[in-house]
PDB file of N, CA and C in Angstrom:
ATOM      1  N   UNK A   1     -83.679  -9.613 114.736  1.00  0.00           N
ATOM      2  CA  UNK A   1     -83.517  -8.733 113.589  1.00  0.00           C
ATOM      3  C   UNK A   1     -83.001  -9.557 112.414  1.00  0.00           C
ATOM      4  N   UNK A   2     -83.585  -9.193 111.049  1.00  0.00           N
ATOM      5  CA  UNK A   2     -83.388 -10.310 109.750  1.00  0.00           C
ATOM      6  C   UNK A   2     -82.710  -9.117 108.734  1.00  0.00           C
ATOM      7  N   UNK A   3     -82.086  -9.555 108.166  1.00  0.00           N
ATOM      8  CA  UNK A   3     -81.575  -8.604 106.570  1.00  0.00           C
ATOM      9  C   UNK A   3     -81.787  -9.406 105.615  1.00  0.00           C
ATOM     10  N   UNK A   4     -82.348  -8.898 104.902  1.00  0.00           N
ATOM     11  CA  UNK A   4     -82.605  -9.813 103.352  1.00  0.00           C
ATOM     12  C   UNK A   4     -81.566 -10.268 102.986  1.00  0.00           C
ATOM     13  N   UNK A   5     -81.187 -11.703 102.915  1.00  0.00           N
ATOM     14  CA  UNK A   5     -80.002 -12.400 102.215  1.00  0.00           C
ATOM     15  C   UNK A   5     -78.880 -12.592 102.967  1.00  0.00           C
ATOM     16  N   UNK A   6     -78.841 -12.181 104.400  1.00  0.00           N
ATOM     17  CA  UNK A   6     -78.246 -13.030 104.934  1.00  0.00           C
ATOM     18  C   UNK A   6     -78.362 -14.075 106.147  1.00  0.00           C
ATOM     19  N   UNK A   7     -77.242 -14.630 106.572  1.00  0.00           N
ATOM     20  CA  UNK A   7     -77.303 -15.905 106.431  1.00  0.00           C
ATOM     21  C   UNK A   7     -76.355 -16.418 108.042  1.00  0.00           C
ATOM     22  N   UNK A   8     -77.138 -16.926 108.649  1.00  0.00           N
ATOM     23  CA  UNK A   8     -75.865 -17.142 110.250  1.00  0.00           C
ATOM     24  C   UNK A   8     -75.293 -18.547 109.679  1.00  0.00           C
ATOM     25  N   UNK A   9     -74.370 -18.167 109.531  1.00  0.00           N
ATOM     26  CA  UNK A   9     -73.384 -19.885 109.053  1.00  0.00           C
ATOM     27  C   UNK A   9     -72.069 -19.877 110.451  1.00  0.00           C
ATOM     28  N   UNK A  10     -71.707 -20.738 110.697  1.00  0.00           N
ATOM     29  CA  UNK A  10     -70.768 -21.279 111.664  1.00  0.00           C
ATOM     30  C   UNK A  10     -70.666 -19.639 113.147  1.00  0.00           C
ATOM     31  N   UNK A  11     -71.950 -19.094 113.327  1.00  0.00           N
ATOM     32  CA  UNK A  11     -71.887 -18.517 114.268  1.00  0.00           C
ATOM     33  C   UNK A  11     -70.864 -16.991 113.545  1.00  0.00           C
ATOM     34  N   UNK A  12     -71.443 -16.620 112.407  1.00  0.00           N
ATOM     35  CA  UNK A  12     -71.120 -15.585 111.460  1.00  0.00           C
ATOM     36  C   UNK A  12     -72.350 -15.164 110.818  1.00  0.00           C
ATOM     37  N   UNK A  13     -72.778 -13.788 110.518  1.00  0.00           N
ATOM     38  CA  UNK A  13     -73.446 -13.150 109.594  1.00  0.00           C
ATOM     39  C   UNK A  13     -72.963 -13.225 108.327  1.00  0.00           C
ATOM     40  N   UNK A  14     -73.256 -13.696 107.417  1.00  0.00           N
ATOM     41  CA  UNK A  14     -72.944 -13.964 106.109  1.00  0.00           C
ATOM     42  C   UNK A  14     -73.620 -13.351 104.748  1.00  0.00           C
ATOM     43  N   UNK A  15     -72.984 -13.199 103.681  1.00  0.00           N
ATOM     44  CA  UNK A  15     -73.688 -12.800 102.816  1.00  0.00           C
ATOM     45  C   UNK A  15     -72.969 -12.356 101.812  1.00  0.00           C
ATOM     46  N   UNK A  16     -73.031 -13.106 100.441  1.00  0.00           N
ATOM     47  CA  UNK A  16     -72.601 -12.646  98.972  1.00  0.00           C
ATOM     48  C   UNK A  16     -73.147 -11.669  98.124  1.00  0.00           C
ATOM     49  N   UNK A  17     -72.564 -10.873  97.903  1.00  0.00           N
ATOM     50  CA  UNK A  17     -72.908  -9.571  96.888  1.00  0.00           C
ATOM     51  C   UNK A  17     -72.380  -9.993  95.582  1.00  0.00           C
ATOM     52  N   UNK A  18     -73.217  -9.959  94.552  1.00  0.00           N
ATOM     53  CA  UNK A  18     -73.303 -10.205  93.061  1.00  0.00           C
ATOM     54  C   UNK A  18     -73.481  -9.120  92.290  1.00  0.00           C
ATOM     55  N   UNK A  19     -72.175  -8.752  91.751  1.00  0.00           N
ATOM     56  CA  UNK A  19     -72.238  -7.685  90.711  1.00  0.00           C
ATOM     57  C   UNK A  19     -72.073  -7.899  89.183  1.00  0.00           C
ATOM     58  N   UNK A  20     -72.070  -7.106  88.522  1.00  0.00           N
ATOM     59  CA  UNK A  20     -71.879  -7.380  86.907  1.00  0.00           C
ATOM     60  C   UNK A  20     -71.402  -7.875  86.340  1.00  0.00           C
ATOM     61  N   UNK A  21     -69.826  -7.619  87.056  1.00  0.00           N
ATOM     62  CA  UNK A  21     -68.532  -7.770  86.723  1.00  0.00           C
ATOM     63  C   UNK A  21     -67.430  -7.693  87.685  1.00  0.00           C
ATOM     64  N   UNK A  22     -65.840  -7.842  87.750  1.00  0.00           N
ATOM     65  CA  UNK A  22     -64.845  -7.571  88.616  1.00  0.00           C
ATOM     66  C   UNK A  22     -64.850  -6.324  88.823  1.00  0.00           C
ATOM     67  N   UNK A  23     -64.852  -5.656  87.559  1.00  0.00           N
ATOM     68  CA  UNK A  23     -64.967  -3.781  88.493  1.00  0.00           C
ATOM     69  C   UNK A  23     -66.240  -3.671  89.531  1.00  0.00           C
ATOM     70  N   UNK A  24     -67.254  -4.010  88.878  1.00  0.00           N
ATOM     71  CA  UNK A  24     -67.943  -3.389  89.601  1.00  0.00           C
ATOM     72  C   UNK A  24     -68.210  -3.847  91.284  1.00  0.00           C
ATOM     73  N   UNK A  25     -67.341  -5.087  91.194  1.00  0.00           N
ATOM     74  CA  UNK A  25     -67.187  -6.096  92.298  1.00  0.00           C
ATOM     75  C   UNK A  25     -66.334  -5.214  93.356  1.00  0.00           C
ATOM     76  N   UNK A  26     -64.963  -4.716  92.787  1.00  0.00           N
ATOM     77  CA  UNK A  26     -63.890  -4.039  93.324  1.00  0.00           C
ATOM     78  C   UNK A  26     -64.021  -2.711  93.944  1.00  0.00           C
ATOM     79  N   UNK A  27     -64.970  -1.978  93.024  1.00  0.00           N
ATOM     80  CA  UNK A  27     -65.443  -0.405  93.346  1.00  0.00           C
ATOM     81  C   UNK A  27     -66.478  -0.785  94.814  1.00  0.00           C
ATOM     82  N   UNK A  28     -67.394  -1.907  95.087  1.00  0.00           N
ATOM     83  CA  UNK A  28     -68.222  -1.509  95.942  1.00  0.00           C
ATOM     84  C   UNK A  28     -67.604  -2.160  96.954  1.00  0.00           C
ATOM     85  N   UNK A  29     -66.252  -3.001  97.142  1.00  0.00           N
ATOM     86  CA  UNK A  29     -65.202  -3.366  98.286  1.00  0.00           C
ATOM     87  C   UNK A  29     -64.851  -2.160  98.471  1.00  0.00           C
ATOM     88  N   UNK A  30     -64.320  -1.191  97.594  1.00  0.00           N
ATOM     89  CA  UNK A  30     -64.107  -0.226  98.034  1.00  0.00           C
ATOM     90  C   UNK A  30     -64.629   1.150  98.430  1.00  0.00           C
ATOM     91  N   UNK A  31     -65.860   1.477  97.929  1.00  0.00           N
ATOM     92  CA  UNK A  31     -66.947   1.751  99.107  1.00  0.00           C
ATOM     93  C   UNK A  31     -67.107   1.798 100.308  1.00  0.00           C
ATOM     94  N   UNK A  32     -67.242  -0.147  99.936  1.00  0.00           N
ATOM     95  CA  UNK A  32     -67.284  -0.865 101.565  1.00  0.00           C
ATOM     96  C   UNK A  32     -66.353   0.202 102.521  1.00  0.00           C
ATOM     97  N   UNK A  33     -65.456  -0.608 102.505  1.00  0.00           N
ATOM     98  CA  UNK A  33     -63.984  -0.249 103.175  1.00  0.00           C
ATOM     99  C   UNK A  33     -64.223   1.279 103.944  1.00  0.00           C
ATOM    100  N   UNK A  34     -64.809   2.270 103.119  1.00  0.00           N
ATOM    101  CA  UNK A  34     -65.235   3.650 104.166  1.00  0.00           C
ATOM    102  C   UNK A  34     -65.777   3.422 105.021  1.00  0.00           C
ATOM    103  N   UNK A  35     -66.955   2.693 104.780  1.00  0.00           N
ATOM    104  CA  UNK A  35     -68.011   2.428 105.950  1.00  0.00           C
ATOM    105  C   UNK A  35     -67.692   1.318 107.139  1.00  0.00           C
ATOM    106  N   UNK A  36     -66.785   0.525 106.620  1.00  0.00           N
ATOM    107  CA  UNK A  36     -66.221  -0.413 107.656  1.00  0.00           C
ATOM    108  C   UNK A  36     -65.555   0.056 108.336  1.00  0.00           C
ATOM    109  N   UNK A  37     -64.659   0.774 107.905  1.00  0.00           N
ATOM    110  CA  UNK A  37     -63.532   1.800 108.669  1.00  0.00           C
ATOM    111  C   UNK A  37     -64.411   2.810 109.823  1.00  0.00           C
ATOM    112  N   UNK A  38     -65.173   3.363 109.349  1.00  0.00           N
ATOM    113  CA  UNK A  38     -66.292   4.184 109.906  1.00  0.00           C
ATOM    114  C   UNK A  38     -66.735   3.841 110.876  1.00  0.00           C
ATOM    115  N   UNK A  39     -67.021   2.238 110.950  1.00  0.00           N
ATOM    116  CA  UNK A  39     -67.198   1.544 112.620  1.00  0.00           C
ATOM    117  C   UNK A  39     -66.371   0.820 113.025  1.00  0.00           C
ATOM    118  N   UNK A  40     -65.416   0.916 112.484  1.00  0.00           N
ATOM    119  CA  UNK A  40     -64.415   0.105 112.993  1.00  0.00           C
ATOM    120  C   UNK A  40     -63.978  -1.042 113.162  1.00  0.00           C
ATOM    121  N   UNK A  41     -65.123  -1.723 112.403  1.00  0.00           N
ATOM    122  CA  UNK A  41     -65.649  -3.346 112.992  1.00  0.00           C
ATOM    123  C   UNK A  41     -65.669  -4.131 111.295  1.00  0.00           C
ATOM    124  N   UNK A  42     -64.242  -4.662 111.306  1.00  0.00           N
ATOM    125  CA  UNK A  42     -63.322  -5.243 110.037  1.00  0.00           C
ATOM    126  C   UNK A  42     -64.284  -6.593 109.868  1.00  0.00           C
ATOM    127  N   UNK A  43     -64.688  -7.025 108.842  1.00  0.00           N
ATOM    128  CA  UNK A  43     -65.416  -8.291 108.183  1.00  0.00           C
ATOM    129  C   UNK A  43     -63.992  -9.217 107.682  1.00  0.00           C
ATOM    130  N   UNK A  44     -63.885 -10.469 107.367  1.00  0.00           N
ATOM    131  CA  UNK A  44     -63.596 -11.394 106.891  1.00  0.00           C
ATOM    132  C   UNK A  44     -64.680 -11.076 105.573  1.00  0.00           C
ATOM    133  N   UNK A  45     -63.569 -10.765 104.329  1.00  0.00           N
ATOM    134  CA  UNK A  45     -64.391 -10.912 103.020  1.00  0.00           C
ATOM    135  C   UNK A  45     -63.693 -11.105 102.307  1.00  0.00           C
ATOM    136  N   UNK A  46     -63.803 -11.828 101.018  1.00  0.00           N
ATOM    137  CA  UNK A  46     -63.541 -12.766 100.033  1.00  0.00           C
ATOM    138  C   UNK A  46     -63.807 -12.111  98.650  1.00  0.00           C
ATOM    139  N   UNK A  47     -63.349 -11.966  97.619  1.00  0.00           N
ATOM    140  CA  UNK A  47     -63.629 -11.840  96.117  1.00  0.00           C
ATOM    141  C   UNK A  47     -63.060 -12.435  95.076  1.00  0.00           C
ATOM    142  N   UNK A  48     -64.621 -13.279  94.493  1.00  0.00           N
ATOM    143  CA  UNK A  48     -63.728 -14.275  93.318  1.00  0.00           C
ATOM    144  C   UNK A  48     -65.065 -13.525  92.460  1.00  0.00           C
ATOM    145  N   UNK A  49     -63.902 -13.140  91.041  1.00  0.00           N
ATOM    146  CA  UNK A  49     -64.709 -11.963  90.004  1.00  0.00           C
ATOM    147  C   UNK A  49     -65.431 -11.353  90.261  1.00  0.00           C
ATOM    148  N   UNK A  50     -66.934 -11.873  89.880  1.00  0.00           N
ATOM    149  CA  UNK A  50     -67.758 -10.367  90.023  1.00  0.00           C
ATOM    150  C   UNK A  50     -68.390 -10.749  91.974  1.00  0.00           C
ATOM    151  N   UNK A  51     -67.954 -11.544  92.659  1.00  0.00           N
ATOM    152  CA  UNK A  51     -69.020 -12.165  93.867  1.00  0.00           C
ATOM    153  C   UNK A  51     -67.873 -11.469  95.183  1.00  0.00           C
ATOM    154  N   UNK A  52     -68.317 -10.831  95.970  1.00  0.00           N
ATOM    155  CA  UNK A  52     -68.007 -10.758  97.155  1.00  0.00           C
ATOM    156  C   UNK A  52     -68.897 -11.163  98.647  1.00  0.00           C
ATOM    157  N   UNK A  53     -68.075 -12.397  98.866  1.00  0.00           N
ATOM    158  CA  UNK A  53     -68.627 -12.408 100.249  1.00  0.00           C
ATOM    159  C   UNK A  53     -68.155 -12.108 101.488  1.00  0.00           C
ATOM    160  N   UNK A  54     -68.829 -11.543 102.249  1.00  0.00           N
ATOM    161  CA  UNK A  54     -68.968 -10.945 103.662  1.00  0.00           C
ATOM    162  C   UNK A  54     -68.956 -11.658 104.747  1.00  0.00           C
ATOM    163  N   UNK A  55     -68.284 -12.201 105.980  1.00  0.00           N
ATOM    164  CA  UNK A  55     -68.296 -12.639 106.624  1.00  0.00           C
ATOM    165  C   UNK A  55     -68.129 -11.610 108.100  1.00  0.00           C
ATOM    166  N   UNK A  56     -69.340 -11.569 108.889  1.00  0.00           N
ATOM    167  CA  UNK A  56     -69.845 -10.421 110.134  1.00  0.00           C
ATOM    168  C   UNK A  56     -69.995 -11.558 111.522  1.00  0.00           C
ATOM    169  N   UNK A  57     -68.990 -11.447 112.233  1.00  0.00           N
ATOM    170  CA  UNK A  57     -68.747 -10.983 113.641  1.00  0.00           C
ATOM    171  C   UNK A  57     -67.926 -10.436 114.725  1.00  0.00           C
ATOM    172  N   UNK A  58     -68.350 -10.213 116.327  1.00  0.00           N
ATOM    173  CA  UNK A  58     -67.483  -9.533 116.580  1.00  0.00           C
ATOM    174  C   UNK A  58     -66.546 -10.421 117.240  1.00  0.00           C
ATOM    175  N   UNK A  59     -65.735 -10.030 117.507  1.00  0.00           N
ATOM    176  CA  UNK A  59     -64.544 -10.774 117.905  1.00  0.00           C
ATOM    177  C   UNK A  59     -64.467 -10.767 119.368  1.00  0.00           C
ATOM    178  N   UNK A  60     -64.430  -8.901 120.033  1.00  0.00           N
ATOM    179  CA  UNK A  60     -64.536  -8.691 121.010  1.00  0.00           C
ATOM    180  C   UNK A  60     -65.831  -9.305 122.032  1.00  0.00           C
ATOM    181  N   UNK A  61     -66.478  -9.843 121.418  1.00  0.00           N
ATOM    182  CA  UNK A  61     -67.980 -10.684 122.184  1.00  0.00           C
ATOM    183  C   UNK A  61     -67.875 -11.943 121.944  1.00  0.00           C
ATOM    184  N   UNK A  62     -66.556 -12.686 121.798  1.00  0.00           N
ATOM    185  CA  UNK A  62     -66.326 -14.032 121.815  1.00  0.00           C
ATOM    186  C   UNK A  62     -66.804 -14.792 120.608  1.00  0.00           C
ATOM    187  N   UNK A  63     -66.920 -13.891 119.142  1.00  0.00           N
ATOM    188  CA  UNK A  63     -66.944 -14.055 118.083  1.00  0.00           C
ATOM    189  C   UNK A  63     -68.045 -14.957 117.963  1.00  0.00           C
ATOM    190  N   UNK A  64     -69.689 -13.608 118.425  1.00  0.00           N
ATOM    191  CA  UNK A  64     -70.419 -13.764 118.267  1.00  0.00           C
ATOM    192  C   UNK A  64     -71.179 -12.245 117.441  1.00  0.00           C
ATOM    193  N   UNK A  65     -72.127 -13.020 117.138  1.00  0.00           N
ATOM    194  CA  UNK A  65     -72.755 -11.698 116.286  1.00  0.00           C
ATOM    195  C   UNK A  65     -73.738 -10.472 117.188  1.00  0.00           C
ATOM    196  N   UNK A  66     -73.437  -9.497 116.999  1.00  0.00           N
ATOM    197  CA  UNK A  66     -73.684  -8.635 118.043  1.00  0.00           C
ATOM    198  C   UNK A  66     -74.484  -7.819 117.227  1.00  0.00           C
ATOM    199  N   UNK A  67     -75.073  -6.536 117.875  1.00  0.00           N
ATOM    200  CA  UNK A  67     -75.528  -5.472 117.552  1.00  0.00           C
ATOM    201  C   UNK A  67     -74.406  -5.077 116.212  1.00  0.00           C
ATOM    202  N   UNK A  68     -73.508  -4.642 116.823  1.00  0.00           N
ATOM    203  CA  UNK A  68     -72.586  -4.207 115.948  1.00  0.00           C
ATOM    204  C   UNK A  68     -72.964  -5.148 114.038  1.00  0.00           C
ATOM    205  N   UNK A  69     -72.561  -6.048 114.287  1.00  0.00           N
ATOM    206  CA  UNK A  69     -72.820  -6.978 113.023  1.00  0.00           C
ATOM    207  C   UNK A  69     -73.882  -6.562 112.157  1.00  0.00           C
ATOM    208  N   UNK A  70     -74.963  -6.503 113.218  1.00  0.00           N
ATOM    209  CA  UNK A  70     -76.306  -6.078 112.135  1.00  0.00           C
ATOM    210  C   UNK A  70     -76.164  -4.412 111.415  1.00  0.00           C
ATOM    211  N   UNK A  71     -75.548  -3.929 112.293  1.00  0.00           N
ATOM    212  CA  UNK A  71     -75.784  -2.363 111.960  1.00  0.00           C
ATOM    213  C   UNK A  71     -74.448  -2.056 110.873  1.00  0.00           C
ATOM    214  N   UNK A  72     -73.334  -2.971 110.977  1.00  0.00           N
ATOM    215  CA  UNK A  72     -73.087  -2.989 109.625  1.00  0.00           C
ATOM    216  C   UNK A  72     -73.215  -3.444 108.679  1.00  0.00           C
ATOM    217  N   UNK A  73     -73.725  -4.605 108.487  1.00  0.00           N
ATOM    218  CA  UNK A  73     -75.002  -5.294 107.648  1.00  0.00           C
ATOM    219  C   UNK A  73     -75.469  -4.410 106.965  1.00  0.00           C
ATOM    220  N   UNK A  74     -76.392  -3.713 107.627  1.00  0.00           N
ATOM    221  CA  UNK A  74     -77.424  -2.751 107.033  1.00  0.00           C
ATOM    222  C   UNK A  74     -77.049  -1.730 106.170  1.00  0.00           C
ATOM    223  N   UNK A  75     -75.586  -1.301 106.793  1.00  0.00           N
ATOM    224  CA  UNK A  75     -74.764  -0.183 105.676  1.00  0.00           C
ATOM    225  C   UNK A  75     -74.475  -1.118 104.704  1.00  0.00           C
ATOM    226  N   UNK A  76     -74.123  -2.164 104.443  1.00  0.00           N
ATOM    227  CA  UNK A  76     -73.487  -3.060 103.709  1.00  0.00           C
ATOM    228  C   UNK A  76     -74.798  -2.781 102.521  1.00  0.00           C
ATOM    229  N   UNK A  77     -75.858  -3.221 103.025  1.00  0.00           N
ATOM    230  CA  UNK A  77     -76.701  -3.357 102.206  1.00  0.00           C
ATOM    231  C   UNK A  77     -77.111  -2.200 101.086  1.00  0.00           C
ATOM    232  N   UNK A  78     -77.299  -1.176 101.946  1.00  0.00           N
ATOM    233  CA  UNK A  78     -77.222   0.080 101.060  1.00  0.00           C
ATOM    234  C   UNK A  78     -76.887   0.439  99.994  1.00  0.00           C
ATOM    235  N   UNK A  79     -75.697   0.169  99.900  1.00  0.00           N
ATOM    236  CA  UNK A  79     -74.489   0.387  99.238  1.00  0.00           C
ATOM    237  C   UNK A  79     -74.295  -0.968  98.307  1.00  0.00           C
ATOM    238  N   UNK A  80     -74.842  -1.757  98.819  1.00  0.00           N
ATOM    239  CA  UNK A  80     -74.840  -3.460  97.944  1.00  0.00           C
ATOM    240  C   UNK A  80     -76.281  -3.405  96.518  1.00  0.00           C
TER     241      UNK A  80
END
């Protein structure tokens, strides 16, 4: 399974979201944050101004990328 734009780096699902600006950077972390909460399954993510990146795996599978990863990916994307 592939998602447009991202990226397996060091045995992680990866992927930077590029917005306008810092708000609009901040509002869709916080978005995020419902839907992460929603599965329960917390990302390693980063924000410098308008760029947030995403860092997806699971921990509980020996911090490998699982089902789980992709299927929040995909919400990620939505909403990205």
């Amino acid at each position: 399974m592939t998602h447009t734009n991202w990226e397996i780096i060091n045995n992680e699902l990866c992927k930077t979201f590029v917005f306008a600006d810092f708000t609009s950077a901040i509002s869709w972390m916080v978005k995020a944050a419902f839907i992460i909460e929603k599965h329960n399954h917390h990302p390693s993510w980063t924000n410098t101004y308008n760029k947030v990146l995403v860092k997806l795996c699971t921990h509980d599978a020996g911090n490998s990328i699982t089902e789980k990863d992709y299927a929040l990916a995909e919400e990620l994307d939505r909403i990205g």
